[in-house]
N, C-alpha and C. Protein backbone atom coordinates (compact mmCIF):
# COMPACT_ATOMS: atom_id res chain seq x y z
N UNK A 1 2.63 16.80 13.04
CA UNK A 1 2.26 16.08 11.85
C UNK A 1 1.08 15.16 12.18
N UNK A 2 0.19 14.84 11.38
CA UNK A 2 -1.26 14.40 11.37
C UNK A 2 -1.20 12.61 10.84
N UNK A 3 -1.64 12.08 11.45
CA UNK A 3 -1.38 10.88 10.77
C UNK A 3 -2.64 9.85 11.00
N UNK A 4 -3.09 9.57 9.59
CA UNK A 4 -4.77 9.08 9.18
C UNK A 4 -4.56 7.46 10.19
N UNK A 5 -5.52 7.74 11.48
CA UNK A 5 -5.89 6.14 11.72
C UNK A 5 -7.00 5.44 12.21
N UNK A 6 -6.94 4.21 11.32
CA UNK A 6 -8.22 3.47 11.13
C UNK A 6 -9.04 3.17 12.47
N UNK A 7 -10.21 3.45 12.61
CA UNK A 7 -10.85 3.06 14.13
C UNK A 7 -11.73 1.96 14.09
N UNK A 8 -11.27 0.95 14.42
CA UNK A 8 -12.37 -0.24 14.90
C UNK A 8 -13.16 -1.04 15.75
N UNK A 9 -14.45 -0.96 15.61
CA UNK A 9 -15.31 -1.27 17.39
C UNK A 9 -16.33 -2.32 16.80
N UNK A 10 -16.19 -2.79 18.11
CA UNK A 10 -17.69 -3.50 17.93
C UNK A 10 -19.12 -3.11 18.87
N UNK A 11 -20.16 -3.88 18.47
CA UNK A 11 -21.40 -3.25 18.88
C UNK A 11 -21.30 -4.12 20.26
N UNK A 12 -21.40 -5.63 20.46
CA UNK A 12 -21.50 -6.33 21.46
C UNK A 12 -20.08 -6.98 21.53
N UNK A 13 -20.15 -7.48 22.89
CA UNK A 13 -18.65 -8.54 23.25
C UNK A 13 -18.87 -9.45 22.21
N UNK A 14 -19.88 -10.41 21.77
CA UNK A 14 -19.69 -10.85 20.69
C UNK A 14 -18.96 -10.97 19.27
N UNK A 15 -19.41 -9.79 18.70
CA UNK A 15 -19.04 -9.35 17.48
C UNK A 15 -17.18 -8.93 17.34
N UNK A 16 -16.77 -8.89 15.91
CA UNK A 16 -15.11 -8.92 15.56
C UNK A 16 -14.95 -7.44 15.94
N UNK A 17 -14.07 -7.33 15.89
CA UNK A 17 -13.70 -5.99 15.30
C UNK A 17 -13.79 -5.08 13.70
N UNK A 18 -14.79 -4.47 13.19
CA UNK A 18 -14.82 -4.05 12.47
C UNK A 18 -14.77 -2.46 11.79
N UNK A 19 -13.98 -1.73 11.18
CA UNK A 19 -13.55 -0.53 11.01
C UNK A 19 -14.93 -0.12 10.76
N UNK A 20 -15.11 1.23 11.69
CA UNK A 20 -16.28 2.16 11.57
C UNK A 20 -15.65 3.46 11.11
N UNK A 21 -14.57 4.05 10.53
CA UNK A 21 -14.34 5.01 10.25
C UNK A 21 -12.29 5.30 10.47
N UNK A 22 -12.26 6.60 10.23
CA UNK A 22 -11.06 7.32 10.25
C UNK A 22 -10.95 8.08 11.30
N UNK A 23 -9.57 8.47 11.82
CA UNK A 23 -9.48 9.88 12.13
C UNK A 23 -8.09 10.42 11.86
N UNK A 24 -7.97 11.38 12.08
CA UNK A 24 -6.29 11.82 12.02
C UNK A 24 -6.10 12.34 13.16
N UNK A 25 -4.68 12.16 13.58
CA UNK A 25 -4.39 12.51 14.68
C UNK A 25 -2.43 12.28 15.00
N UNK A 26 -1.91 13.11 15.60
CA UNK A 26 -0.43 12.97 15.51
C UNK A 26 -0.08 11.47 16.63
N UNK A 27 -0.89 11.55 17.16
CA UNK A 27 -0.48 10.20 18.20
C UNK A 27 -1.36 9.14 18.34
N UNK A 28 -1.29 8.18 19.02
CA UNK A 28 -2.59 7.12 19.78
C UNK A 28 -3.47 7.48 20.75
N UNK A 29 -3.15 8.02 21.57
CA UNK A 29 -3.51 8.99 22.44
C UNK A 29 -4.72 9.82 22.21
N UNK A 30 -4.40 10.64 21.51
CA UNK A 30 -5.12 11.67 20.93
C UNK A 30 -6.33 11.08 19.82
N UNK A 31 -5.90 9.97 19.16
CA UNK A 31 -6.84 9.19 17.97
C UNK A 31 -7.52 8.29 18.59
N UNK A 32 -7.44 7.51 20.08
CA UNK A 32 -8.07 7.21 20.45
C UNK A 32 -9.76 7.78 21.10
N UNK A 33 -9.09 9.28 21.84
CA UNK A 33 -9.95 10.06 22.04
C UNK A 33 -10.95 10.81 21.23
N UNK A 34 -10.22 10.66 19.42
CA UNK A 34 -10.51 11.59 18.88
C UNK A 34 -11.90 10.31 18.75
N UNK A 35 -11.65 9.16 18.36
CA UNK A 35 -12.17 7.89 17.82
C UNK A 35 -13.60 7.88 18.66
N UNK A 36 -13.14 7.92 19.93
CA UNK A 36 -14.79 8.01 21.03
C UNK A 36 -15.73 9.05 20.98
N UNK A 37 -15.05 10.19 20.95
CA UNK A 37 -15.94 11.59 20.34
C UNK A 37 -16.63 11.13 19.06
N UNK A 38 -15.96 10.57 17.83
CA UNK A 38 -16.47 10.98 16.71
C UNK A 38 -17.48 9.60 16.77
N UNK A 39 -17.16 8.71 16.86
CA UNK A 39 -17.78 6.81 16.81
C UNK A 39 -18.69 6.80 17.63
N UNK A 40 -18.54 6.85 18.74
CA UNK A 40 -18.78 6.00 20.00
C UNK A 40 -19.39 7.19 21.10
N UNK A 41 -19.87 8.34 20.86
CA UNK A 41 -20.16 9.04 22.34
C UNK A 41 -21.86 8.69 22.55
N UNK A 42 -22.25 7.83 21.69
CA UNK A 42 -24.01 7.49 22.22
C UNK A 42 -23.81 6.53 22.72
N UNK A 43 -22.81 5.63 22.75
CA UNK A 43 -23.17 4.50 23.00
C UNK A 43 -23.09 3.02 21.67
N UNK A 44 -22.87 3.57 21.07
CA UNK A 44 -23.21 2.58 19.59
C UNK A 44 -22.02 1.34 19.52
N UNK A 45 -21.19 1.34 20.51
CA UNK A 45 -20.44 -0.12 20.97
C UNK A 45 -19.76 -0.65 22.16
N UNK A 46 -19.25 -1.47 22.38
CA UNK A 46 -18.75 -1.51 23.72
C UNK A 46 -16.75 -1.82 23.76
N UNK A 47 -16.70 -1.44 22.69
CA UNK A 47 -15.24 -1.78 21.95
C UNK A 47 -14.98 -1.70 21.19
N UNK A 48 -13.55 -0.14 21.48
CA UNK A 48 -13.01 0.04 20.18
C UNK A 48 -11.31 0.21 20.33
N UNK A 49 -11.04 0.64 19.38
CA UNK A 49 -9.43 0.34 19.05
C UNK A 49 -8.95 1.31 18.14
N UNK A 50 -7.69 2.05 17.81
CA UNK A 50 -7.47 2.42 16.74
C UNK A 50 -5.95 1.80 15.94
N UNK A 51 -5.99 1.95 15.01
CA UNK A 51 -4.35 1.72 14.00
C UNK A 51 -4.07 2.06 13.00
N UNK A 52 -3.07 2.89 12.76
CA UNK A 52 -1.97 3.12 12.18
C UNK A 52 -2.27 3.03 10.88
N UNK A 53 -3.48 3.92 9.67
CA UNK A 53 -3.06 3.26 8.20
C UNK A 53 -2.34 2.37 7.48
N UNK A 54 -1.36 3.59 7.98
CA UNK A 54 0.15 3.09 6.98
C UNK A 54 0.56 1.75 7.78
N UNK A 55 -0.27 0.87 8.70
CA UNK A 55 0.68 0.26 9.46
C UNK A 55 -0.35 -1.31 8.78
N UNK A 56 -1.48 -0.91 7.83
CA UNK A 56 -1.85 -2.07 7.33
C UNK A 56 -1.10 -2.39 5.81
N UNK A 57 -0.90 -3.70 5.77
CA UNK A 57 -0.13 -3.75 4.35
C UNK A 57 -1.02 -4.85 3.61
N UNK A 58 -1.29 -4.32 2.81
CA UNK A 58 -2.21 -4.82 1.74
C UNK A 58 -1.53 -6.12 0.85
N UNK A 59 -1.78 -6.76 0.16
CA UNK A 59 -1.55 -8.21 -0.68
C UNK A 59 -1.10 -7.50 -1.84
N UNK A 60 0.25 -8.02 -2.03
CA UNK A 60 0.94 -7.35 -3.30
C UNK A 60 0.73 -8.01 -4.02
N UNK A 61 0.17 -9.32 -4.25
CA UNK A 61 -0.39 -10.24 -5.20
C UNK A 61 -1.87 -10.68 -5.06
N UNK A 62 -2.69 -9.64 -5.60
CA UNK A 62 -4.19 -10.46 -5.90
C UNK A 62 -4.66 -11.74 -6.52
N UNK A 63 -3.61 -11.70 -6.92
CA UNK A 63 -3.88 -13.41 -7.68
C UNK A 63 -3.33 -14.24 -6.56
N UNK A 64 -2.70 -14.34 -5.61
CA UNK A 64 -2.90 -15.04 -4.70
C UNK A 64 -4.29 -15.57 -3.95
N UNK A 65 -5.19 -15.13 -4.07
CA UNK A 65 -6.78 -15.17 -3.72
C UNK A 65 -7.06 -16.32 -4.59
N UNK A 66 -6.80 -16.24 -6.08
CA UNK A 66 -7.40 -17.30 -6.90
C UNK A 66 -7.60 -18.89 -6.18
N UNK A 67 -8.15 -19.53 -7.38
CA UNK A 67 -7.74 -20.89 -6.90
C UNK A 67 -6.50 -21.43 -7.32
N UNK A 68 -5.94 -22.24 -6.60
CA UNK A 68 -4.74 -23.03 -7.54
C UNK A 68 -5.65 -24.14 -8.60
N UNK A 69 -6.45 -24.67 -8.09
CA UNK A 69 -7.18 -25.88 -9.37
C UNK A 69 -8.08 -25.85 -9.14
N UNK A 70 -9.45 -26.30 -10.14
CA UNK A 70 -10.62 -26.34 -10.13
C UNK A 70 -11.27 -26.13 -9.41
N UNK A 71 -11.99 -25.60 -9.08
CA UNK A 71 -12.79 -25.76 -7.54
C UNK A 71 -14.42 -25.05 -8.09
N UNK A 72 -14.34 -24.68 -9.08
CA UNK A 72 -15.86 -24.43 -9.67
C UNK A 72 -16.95 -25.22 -9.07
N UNK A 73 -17.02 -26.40 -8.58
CA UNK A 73 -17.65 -27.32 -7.87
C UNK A 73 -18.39 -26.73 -6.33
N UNK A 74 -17.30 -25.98 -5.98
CA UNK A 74 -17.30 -25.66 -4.88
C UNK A 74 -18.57 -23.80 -4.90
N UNK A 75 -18.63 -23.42 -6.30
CA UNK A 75 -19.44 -22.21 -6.25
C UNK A 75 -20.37 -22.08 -6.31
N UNK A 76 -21.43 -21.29 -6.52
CA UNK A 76 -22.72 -21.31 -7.05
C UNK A 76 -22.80 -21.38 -8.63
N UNK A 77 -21.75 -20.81 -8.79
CA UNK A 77 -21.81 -20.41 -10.52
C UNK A 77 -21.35 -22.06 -11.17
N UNK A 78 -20.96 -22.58 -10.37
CA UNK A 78 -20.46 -23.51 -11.24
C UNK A 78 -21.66 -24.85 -11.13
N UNK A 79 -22.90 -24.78 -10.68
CA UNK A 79 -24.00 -25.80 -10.91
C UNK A 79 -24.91 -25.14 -12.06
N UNK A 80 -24.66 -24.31 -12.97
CA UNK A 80 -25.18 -23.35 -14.10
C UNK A 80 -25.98 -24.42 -14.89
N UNK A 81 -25.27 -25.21 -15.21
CA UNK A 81 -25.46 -26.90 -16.32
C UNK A 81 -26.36 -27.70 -15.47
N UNK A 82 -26.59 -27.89 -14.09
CA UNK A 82 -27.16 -28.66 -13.56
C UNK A 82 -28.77 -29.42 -14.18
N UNK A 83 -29.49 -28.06 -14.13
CA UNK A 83 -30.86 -28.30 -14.73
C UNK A 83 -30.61 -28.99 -15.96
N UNK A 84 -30.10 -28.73 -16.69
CA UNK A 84 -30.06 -29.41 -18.52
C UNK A 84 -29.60 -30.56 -18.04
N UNK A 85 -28.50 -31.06 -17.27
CA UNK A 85 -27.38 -32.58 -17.27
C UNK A 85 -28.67 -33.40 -16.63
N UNK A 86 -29.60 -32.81 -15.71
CA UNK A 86 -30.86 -33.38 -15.09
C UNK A 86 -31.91 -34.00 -15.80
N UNK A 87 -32.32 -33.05 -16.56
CA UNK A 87 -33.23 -33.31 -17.83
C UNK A 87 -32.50 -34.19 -18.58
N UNK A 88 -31.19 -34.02 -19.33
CA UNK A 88 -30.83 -34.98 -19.97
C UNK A 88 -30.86 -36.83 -19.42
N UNK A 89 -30.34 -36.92 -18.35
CA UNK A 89 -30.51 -37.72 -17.48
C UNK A 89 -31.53 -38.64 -17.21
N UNK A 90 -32.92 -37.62 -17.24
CA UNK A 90 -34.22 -37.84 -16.86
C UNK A 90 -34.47 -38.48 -17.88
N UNK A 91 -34.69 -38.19 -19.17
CA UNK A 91 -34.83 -38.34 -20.51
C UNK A 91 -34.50 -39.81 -20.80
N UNK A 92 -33.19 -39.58 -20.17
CA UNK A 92 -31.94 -41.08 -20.94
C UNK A 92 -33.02 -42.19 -19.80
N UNK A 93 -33.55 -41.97 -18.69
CA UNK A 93 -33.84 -43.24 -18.01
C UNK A 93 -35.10 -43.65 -18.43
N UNK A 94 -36.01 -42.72 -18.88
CA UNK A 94 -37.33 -43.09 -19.79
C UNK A 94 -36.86 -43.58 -20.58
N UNK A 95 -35.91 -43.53 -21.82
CA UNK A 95 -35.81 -43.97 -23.10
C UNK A 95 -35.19 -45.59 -22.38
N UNK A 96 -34.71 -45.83 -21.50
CA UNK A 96 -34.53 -47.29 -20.98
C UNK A 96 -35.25 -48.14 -20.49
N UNK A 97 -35.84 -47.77 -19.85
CA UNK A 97 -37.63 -48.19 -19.09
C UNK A 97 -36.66 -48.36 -17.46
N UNK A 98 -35.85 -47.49 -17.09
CA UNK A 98 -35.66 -47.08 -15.32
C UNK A 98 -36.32 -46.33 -14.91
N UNK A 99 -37.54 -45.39 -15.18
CA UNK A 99 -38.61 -45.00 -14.74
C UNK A 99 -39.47 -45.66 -13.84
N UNK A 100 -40.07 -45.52 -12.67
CA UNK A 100 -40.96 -46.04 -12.09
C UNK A 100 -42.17 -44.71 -11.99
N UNK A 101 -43.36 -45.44 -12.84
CA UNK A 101 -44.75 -44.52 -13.03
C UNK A 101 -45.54 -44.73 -11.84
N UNK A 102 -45.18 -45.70 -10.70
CA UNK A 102 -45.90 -45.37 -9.64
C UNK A 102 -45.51 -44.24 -8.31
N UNK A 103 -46.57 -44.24 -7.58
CA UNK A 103 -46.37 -43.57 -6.64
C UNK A 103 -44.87 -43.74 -5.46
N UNK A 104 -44.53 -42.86 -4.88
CA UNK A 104 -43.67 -43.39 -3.70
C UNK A 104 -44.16 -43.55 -2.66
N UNK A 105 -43.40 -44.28 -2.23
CA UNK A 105 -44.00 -45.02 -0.45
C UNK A 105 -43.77 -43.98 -0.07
């Protein structure tokens, strides 16, 4: 029996471990070997690994990722208003006379 597993290497001692591909294979053994033939016979890392598909288990709740509270602050998307609240701002300190028309030091 054949069983799909994930192969992951890196390029330098540096770098994580990151999945470069599949193979199938009935054992570790054999998927390891199969993993260096198919990945790795130029040379293209200095470390790899294989595991088990079925042996990763995925997040049965995606909404766990969310935020629990606000955090829009924290995104890019959420400074959208910035430019206008700026201008408005800008505006409100001319109409007061907090403007300074000279130069800066």
């Amino acid at each position: 029996m054949s069983v799909r597993w994930m192969v992951l290497g890196r390029r330098t001692w540096e770098d994580t471990l990151v999945e470069v591909g599949e193979v199938h294979a009935p054992d570790a053994d054999l998927a390891l070997l199969l993993a260096r033939d198919a990945f790795f016979r130029h040379g293209e890392g200095v470390d790899y690994a294989v595991v088990r598909a079925d042996a990763v288990h995925p997040c049965p709740d995606p909404s766990a990722l969310e935020f629990a509270t606000d955090k829009s602050y924290k995104l890019q998307a959420g400074y959208t208003g910035l430019g206008a609240k700026r201008r408005r701002v800008a505006e409100l300190a001319r109409s007061l006379g907090l403007v300074r028309d000279r130069a800066r030091p």
